[in-house]
C-alpha atoms as a PDB file:
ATOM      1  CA  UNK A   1      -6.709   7.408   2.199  1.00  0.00           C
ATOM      2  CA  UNK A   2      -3.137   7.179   1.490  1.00  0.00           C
ATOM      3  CA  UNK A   3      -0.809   5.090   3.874  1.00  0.00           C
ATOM      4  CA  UNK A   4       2.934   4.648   3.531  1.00  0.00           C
ATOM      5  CA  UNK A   5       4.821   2.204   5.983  1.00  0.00           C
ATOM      6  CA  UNK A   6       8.172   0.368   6.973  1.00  0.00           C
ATOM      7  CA  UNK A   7       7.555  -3.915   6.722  1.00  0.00           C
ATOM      8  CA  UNK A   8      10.534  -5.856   7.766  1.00  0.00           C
ATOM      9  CA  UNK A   9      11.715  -8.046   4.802  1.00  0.00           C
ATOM     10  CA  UNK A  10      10.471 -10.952   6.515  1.00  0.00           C
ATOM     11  CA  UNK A  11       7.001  -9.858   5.961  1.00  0.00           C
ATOM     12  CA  UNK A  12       7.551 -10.966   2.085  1.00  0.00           C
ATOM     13  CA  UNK A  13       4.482 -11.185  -0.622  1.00  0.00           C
ATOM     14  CA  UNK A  14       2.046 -11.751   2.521  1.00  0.00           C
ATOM     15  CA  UNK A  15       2.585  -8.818   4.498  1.00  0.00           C
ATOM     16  CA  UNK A  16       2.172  -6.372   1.506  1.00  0.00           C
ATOM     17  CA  UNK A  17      -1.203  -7.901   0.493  1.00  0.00           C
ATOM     18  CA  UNK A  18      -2.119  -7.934   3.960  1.00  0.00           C
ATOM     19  CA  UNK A  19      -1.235  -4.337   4.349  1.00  0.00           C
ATOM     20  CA  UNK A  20      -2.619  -2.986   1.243  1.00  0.00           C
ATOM     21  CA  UNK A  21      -6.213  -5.186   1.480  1.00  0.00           C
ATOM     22  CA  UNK A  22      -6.464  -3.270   5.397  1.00  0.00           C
ATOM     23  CA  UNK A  23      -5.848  -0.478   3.884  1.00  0.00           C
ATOM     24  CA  UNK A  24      -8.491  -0.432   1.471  1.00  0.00           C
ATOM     25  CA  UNK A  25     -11.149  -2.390   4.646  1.00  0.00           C
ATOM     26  CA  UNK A  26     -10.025   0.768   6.535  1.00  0.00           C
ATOM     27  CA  UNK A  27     -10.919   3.307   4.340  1.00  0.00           C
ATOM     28  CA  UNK A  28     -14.535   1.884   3.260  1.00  0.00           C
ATOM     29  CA  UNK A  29     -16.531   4.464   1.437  1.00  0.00           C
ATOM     30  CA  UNK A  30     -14.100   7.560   1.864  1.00  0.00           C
ATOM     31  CA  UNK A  31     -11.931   7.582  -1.392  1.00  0.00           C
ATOM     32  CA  UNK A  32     -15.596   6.784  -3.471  1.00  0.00           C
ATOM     33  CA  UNK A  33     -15.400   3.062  -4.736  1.00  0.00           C
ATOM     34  CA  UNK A  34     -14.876   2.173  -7.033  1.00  0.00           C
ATOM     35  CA  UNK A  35     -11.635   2.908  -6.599  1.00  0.00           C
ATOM     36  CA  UNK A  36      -7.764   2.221  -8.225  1.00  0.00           C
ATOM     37  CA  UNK A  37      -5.304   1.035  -6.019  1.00  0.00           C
ATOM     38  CA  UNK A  38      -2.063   2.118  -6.551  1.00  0.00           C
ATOM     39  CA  UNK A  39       0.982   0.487  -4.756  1.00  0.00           C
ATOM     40  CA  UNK A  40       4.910   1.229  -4.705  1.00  0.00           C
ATOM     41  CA  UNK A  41       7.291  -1.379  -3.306  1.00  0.00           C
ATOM     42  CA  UNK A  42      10.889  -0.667  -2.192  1.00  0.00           C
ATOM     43  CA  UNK A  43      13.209   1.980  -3.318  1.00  0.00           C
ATOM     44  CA  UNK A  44      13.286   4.157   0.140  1.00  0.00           C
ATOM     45  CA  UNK A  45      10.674   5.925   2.280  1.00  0.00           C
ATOM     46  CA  UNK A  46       9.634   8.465  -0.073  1.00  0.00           C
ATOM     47  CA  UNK A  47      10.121   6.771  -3.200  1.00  0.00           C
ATOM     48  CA  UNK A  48       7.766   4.163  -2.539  1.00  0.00           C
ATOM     49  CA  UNK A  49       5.045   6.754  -2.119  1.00  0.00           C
ATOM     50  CA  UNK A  50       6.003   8.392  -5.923  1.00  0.00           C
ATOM     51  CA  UNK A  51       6.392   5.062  -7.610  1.00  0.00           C
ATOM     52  CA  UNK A  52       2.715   4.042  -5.662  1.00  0.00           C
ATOM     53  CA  UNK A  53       1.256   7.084  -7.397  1.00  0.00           C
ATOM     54  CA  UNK A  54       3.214   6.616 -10.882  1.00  0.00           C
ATOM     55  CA  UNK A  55       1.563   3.211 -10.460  1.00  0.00           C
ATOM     56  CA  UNK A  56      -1.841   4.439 -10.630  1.00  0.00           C
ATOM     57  CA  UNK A  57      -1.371   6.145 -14.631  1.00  0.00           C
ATOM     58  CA  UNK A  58      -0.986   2.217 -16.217  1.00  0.00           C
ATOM     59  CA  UNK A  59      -3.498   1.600 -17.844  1.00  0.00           C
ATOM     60  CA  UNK A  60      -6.804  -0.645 -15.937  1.00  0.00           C
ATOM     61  CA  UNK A  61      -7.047  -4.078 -17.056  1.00  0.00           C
ATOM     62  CA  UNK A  62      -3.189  -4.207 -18.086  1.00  0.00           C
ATOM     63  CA  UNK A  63      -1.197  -6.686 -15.867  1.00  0.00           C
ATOM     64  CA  UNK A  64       2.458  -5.776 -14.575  1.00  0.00           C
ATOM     65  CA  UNK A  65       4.980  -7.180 -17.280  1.00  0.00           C
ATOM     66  CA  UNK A  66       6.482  -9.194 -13.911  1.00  0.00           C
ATOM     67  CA  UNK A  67       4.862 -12.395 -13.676  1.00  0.00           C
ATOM     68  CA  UNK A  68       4.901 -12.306 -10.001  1.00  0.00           C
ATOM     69  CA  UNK A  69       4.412  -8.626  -9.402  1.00  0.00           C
ATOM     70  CA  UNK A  70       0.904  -9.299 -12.419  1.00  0.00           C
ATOM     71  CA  UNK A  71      -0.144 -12.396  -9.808  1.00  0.00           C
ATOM     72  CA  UNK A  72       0.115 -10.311  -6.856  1.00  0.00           C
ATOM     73  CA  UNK A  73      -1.993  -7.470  -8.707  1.00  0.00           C
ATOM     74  CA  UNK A  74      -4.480  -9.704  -9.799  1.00  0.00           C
ATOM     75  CA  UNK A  75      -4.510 -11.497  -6.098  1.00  0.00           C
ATOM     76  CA  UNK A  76      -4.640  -8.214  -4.509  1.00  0.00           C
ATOM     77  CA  UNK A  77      -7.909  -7.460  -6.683  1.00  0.00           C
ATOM     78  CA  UNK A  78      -9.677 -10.027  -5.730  1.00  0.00           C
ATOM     79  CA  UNK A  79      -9.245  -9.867  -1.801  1.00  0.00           C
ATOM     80  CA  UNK A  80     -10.074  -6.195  -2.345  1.00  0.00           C
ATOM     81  CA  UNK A  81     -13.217  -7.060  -4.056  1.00  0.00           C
ATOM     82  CA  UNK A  82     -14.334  -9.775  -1.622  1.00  0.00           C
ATOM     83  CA  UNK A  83     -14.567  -7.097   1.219  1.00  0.00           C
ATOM     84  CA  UNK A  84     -18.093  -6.192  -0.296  1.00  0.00           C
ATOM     85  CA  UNK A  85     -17.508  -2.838   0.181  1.00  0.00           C
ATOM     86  CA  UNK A  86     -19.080  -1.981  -3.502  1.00  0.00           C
ATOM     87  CA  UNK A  87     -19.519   0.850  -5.425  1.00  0.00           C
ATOM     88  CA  UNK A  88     -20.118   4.259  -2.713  1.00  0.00           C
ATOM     89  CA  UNK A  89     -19.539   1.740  -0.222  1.00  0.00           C
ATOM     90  CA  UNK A  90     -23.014   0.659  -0.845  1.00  0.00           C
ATOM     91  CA  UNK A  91     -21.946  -3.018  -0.882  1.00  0.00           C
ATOM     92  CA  UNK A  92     -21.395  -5.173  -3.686  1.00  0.00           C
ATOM     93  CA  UNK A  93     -18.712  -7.300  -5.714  1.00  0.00           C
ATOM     94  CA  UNK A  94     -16.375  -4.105  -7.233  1.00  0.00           C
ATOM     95  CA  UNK A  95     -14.741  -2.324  -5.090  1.00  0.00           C
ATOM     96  CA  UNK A  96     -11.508  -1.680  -6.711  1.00  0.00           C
ATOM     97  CA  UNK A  97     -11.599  -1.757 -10.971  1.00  0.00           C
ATOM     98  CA  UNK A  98      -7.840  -2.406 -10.472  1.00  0.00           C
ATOM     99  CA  UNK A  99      -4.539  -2.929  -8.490  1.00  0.00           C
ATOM    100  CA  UNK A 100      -1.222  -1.616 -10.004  1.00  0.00           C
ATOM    101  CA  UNK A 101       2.651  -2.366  -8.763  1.00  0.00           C
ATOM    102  CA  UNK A 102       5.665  -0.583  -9.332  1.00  0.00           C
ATOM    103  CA  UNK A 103       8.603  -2.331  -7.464  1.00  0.00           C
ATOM    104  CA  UNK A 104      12.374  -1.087  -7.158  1.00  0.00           C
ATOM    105  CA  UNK A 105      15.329  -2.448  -5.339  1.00  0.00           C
ATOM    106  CA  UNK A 106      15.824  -1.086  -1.611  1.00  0.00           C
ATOM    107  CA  UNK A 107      18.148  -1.991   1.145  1.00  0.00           C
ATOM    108  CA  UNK A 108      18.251  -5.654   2.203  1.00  0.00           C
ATOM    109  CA  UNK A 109      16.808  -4.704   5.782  1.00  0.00           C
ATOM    110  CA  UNK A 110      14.097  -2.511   4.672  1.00  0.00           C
ATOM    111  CA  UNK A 111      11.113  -3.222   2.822  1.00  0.00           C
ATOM    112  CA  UNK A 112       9.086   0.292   2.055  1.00  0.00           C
ATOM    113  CA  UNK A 113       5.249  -0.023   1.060  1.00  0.00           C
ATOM    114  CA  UNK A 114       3.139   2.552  -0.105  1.00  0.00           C
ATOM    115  CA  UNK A 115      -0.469   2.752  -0.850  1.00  0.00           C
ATOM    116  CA  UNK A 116      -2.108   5.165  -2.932  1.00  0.00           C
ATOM    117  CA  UNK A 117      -5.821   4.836  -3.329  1.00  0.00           C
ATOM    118  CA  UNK A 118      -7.601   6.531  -5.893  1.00  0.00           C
ATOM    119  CA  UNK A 119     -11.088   7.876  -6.911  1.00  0.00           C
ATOM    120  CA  UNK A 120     -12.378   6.034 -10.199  1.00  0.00           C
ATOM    121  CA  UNK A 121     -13.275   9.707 -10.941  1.00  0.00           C
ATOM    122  CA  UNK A 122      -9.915  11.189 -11.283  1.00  0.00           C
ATOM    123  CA  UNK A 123      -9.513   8.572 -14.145  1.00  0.00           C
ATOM    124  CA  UNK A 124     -10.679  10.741 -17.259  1.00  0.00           C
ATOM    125  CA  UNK A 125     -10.135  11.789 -20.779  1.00  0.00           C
ATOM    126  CA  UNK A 126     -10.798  15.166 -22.533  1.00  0.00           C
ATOM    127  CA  UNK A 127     -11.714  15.872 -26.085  1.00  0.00           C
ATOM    128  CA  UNK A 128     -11.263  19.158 -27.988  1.00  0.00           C
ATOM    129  CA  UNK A 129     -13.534  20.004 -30.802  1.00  0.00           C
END
């Protein structure tokens, strides 16, 4: 459910939310809403897909330290959720529990995007006793 691409830098703030909301319209039901959505901005090709996957082990609920990358997680969230998709794709107003950003530097004519989307599921704890 995965997608990494190559936006021009014109596409700015827009063109990442626009990309990572189709992304998540695209894949509906298949990664099991609720889901985490994990996105990497920048660095090069490949590093945007490890920092989109790093992004997804901050905690849910905690915004990016970046005021403007914590407003585009939090704008993100809410576009996802007002697809309806729902819980199992069943419909419904969660869809994602949360959006995380990791953004590095990258070359001035290149703007890498990743999206990693992630089962709820794979979000889990273990006890020993």
């Amino acid at each position: 459910m995965s997608r990494v691409t190559m936006l021009k830098p014109s596409d700015g703030r827009k063109g990442i939310e626009d990309f990572v909301v189709q992304r998540v319209w695209e894949a509906q039901a298949n990664p099991c809403p609720p889901i985490i959505v994990g996105v990497g901005i920048g660095g090069t090709f490949e590093r945007a897909a490890i920092i989109a996957k790093k992004s997804l082990l901050a905690p849910i609920g905690k915004r990016n330290s970046d005021p403007e990358l914590a407003e585009m997680e939090e704008s993100m969230l809410k576009k996802i959720n007002d697809l309806g998709i729902g819980p199992g794709g069943l419909g419904g107003r969660i869809t994602a529990l949360d959006v995380k950003v990791i953004m590095e530097p990258c070359h001035i004519a290149s703007l890498p995007l990743a999206v990693n989307i992630n089962c709820h599921s794979s979000r889990h704890a273990e006890i020993d006793f």
